[in-house]
Protein backbone atom coordinates (compact mmCIF):
# COMPACT_ATOMS: atom_id res chain seq x y z
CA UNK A 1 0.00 0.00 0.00
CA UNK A 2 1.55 3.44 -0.88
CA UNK A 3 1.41 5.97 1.45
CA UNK A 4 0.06 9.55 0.92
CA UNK A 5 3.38 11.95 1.25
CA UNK A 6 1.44 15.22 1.24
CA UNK A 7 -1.13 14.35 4.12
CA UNK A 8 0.94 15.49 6.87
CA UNK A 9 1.76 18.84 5.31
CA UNK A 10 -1.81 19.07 4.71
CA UNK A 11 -2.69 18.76 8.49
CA UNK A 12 0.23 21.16 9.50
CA UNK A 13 -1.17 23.70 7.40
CA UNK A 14 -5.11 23.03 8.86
CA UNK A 15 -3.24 23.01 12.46
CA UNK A 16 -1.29 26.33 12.05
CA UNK A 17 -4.65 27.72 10.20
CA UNK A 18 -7.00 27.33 13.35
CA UNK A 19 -4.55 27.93 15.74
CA UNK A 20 -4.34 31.77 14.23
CA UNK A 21 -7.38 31.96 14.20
CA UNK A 22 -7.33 31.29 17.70
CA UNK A 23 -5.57 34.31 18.22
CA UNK A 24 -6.97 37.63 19.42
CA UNK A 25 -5.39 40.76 18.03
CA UNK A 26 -6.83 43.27 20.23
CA UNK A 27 -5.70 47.32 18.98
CA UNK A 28 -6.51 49.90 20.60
CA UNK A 29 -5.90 53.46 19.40
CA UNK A 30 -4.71 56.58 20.99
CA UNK A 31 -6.56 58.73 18.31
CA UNK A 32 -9.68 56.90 17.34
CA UNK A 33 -10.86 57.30 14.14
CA UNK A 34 -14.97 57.86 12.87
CA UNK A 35 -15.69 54.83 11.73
CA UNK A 36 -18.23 55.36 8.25
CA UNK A 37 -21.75 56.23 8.44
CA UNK A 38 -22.71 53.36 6.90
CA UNK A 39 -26.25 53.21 5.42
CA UNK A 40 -27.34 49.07 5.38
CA UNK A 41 -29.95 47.05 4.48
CA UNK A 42 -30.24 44.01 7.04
CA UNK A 43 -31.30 40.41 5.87
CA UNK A 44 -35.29 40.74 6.80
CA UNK A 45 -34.82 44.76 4.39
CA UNK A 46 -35.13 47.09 7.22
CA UNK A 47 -33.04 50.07 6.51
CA UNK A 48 -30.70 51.90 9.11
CA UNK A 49 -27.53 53.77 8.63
CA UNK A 50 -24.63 53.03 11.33
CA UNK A 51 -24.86 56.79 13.11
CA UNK A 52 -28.94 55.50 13.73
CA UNK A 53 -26.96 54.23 17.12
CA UNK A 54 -24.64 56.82 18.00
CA UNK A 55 -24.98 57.55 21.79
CA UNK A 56 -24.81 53.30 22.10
CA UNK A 57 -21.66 51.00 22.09
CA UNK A 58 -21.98 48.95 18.66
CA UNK A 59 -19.77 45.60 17.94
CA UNK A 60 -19.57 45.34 14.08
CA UNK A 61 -19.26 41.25 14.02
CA UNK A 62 -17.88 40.04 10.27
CA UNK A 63 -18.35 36.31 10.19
CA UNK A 64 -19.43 33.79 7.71
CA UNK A 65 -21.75 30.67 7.47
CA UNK A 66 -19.29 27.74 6.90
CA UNK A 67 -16.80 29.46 9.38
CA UNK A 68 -16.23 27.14 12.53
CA UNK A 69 -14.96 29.85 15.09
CA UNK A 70 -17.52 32.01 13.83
CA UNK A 71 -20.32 29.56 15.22
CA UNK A 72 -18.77 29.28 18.62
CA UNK A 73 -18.21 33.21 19.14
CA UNK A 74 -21.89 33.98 18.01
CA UNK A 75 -23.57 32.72 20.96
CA UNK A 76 -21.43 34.50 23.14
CA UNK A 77 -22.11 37.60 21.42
CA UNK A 78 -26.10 36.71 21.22
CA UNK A 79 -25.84 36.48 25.60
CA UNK A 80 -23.83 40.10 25.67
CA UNK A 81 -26.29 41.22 23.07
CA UNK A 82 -29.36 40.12 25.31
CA UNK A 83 -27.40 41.11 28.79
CA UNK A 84 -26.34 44.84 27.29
CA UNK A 85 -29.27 45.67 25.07
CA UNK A 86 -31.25 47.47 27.53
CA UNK A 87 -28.15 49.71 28.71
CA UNK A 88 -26.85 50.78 25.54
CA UNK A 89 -25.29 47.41 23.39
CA UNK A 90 -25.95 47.11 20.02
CA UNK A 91 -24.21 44.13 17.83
CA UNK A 92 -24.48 44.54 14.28
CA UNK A 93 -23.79 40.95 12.16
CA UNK A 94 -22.00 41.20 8.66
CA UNK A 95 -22.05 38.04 7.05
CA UNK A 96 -19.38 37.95 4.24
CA UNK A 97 -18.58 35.18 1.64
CA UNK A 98 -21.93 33.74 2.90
CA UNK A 99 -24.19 33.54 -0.11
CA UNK A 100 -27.45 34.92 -0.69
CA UNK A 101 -29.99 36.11 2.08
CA UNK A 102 -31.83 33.12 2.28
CA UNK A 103 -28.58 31.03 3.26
CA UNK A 104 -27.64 33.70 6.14
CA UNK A 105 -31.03 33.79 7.58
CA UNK A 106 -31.16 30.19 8.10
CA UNK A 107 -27.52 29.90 9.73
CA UNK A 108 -28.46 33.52 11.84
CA UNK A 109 -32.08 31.15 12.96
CA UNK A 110 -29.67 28.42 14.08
CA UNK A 111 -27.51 30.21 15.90
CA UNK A 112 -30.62 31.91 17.58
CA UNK A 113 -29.10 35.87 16.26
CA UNK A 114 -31.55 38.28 17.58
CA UNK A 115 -29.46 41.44 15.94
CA UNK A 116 -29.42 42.86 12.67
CA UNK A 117 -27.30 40.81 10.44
CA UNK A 118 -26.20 42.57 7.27
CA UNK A 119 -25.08 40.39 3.64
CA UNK A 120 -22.06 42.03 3.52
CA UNK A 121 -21.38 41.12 -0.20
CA UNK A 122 -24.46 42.86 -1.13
CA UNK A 123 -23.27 46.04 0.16
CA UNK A 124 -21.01 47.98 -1.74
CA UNK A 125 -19.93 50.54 1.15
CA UNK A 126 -19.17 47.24 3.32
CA UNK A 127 -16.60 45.86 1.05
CA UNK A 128 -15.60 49.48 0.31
CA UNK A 129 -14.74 50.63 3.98
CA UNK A 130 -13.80 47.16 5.40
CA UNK A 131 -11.50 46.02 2.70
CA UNK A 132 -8.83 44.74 5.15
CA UNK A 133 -11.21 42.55 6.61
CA UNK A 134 -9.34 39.02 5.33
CA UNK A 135 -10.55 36.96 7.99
CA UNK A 136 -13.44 36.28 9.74
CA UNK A 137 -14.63 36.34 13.12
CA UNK A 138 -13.49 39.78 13.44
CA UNK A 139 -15.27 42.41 15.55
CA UNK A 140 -15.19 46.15 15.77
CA UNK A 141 -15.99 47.79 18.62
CA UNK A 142 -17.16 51.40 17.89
CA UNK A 143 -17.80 53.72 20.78
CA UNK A 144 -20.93 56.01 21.47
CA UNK A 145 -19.17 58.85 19.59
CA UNK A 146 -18.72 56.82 16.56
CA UNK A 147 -15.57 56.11 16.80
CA UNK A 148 -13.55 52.94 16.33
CA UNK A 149 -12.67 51.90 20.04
CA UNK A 150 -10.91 48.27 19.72
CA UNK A 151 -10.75 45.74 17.14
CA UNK A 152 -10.36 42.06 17.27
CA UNK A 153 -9.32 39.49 15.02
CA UNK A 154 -9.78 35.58 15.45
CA UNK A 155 -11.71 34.16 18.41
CA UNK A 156 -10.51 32.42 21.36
CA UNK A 157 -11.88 31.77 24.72
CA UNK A 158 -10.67 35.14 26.23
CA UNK A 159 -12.55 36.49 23.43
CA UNK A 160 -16.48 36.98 25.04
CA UNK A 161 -14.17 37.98 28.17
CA UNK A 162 -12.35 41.21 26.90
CA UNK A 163 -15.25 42.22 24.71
CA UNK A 164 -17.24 41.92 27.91
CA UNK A 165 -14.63 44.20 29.81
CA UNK A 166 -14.97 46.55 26.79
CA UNK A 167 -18.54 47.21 26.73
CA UNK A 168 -18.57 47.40 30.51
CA UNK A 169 -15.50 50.03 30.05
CA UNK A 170 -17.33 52.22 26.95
CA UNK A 171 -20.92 51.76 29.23
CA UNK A 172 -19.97 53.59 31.93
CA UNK A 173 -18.51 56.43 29.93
């Protein structure tokens, strides 16, 4: 029986692939920058543009359907959604690479999203303003000025943690 040379390679590549992605890369600026007023259509049409929520704390999640890490963070951000709502949380979903509405809606109904989740290939000033986003989960969190506060890219288990800290941090601001 021959063996397959190429296999291990293979899973070194998969291994080294999730295990960034397991990284967070937390930035926090000195000088925060406005972060676009981005006018959106979500999955279900409802309209809104992004300064609709200025005075609240808004995570921008970009995540896909077929991404694994992506359906582990969501629940976490679905509890901070429901815990923070009432004091000023808003969580805004961009699904990218995804496919069409119909696909998102039925992954955001699995994963139980009760937020606004946006088909961020359908949305030209999405793909025009977040360029750089290359992978997904990442997360923006923009402050109640409408400004970027903190980005993160990857999930890990520390992730739910420090956004926690950072919505408790922006909250009582």
């Amino acid at each position: 029986m021959k063996k397959n040379k190429g296999m291990p390679f293979f899973w070194i590549i998969i291994f080294f692939f999730f295990l960034g992605v397991g990284f967070i890369w937390g930035s926090e600026s000195e000088t925060l920058k406005s972060a676009p007023d981005l006018s959106l259509t979500d999955i279900n049409g409802k309209n809104f543009k992004l300064s609709d929520y200025r005075g609240k704390v808004i995570i921008l999640n970009f995540w896909a359907v077929w991404c694994p890490p992506c359906q582990i963070e969501i629940p976490h951000l679905v509890s901070l959604y429901d815990k923070y709502k009432d004091k000023g949380l808003v969580v805004l979903g961009v699904a990218i690479a995804s496919g069409n509405d119909e696909k998102i809606k039925e992954k955001a109904k699995e994963l139980s999203i009760g937020y606004p989740v946006v088909n961020g290939d359908d949305c030209p000033s999405i793909r025009r303003n977040f360029w750089e986003v290359r992978a997904v989960p990442t997360s923006y969190i923009v402050n109640q000025e409408g400004k970027f506060f903190k980005n993160y890219v990857g999930f890990s288990t520390t992730t739910p943690i420090e956004l926690e800290k950072d919505i408790k941090t922006l909250l009582k601001q």
